[in-house]
Protein backbone atom coordinates (compact mmCIF):
# COMPACT_ATOMS: atom_id res chain seq x y z
CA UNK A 1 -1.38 -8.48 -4.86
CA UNK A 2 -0.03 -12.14 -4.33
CA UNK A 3 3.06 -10.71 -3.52
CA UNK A 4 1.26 -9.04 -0.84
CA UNK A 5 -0.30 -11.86 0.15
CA UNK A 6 2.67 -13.84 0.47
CA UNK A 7 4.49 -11.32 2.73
CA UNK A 8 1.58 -11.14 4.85
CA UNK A 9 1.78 -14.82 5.08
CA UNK A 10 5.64 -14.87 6.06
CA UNK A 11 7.33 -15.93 8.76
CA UNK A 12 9.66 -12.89 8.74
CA UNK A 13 9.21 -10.27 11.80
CA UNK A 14 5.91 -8.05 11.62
CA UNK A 15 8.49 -4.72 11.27
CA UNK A 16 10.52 -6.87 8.27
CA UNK A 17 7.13 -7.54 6.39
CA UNK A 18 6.14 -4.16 6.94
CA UNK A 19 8.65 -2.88 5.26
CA UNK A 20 8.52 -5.42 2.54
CA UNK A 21 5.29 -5.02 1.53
CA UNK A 22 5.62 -1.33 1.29
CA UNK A 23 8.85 -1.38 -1.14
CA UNK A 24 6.45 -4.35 -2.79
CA UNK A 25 3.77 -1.90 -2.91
CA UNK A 26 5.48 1.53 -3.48
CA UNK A 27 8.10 -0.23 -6.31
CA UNK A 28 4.97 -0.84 -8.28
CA UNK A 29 3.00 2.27 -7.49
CA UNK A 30 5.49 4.26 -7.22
CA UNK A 31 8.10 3.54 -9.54
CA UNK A 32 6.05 1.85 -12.43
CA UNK A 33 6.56 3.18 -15.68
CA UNK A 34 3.51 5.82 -16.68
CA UNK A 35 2.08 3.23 -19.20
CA UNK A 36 1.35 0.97 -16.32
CA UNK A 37 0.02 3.87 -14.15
CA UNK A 38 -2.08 4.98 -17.00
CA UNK A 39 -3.74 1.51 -17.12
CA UNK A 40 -4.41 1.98 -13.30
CA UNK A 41 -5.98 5.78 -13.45
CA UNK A 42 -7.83 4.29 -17.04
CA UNK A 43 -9.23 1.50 -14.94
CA UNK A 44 -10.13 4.33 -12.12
CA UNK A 45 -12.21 6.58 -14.89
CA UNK A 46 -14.00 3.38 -16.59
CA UNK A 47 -15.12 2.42 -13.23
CA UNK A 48 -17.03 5.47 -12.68
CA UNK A 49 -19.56 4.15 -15.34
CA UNK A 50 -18.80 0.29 -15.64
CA UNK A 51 -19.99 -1.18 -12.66
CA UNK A 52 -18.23 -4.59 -13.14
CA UNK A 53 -15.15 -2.77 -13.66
CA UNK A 54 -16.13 -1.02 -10.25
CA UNK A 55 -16.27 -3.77 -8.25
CA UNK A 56 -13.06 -5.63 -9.94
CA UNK A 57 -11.20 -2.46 -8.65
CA UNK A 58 -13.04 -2.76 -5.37
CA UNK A 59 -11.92 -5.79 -5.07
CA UNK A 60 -8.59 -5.36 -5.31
CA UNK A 61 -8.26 -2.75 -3.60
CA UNK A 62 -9.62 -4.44 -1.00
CA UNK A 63 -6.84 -7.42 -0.49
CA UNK A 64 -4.52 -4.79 -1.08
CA UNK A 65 -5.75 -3.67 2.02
CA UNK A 66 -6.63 -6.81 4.06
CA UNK A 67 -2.79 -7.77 3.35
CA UNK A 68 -1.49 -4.57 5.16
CA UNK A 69 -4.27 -4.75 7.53
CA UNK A 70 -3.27 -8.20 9.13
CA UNK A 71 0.51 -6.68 8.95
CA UNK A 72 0.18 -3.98 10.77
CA UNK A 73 -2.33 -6.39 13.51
CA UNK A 74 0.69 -8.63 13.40
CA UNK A 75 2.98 -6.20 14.52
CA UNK A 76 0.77 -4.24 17.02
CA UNK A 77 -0.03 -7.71 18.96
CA UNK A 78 3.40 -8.28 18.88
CA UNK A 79 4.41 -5.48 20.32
CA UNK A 80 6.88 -4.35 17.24
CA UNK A 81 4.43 -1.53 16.33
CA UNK A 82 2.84 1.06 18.26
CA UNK A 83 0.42 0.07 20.71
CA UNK A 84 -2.03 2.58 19.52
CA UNK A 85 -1.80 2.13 15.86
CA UNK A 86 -5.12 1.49 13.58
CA UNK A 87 -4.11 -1.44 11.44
CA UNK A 88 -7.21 -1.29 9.28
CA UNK A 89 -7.00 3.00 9.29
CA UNK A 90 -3.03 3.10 8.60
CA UNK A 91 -3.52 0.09 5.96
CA UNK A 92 -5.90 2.25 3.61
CA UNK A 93 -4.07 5.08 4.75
CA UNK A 94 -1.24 3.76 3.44
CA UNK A 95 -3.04 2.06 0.17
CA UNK A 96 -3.92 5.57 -0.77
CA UNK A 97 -0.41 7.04 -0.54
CA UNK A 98 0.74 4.18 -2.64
CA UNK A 99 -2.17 5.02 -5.56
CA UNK A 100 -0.93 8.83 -5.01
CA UNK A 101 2.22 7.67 -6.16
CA UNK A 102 0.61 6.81 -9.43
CA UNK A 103 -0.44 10.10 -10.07
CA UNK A 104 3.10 11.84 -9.91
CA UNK A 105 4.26 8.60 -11.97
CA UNK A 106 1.84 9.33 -14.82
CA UNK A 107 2.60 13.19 -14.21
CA UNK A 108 6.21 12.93 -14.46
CA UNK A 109 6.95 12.76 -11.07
CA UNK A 110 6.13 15.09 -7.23
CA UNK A 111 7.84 16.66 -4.35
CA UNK A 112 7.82 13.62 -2.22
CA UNK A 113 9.44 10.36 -3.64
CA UNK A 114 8.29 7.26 -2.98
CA UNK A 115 10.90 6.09 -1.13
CA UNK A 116 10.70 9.28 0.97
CA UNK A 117 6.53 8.18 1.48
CA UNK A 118 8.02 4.70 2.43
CA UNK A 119 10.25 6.01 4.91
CA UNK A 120 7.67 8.60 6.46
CA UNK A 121 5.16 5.91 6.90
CA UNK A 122 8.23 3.17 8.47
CA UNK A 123 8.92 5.62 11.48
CA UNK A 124 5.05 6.38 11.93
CA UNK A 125 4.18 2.68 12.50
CA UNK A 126 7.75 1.91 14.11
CA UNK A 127 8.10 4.64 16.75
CA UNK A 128 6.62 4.30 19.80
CA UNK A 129 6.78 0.51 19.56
């Protein structure tokens, strides 16, 4: 997440940190071993009944968010993204293909890589621009 944070913060282009924070994202989502995706879908199941567990994955869930949120504002005001494009929408759009990512980790793998997800979600935002 403070990776995340820092990208956001950056002074590179709104496409560059785009793209950054989804290999930042989708390297740890994506290609995390499946004892650190475990932890993540553990943490998922316990916060069904532990409601400070809940919010703590709330919460991060959240900034995860808010960092690809002001991204993808970044780059629409700019004019480097499409003019149409739903920061806050495409941001947990985009959260929730990286936590799918987990799943195939901790299930040995899917159809759809995460470098093909990164890719797929790149010439979404970018075309148009």
């Amino acid at each position: 997440m403070a990776e995340l944070a820092r990208v956001a913060r950056g002074e590179d282009p709104p496409a560059v940190k785009l793209e950054t924070a989804l290999d930042v994202l989708f390297g740890a989502y994506g290609k995390g071993d499946p004892e650190f995706s475990g932890l993540f879908l553990t943490g998922w199941m316990r916060a069904r009944d532990d409601k400070h567990c809940r919010l703590a994955v709330a919460w991060h869930r959240e900034q995860l968010r808010l960092c690809l949120a002001e991204i993808l504002a970044e780059g629409v005001a700019g004019g480097a993204l499409r003019s149409s494009l739903d920061p806050d929408g495409v941001a947990a759009l985009i959260l929730g293909a990286a936590e799918s990512c987990l799943l195939q980790t901790a299930t040995g793998g899917g159809a759809v890589s995460a470098p093909d997800v990164v890719r797929a979600v790149l010439t979404l935002a970018l075309n148009g621009a």
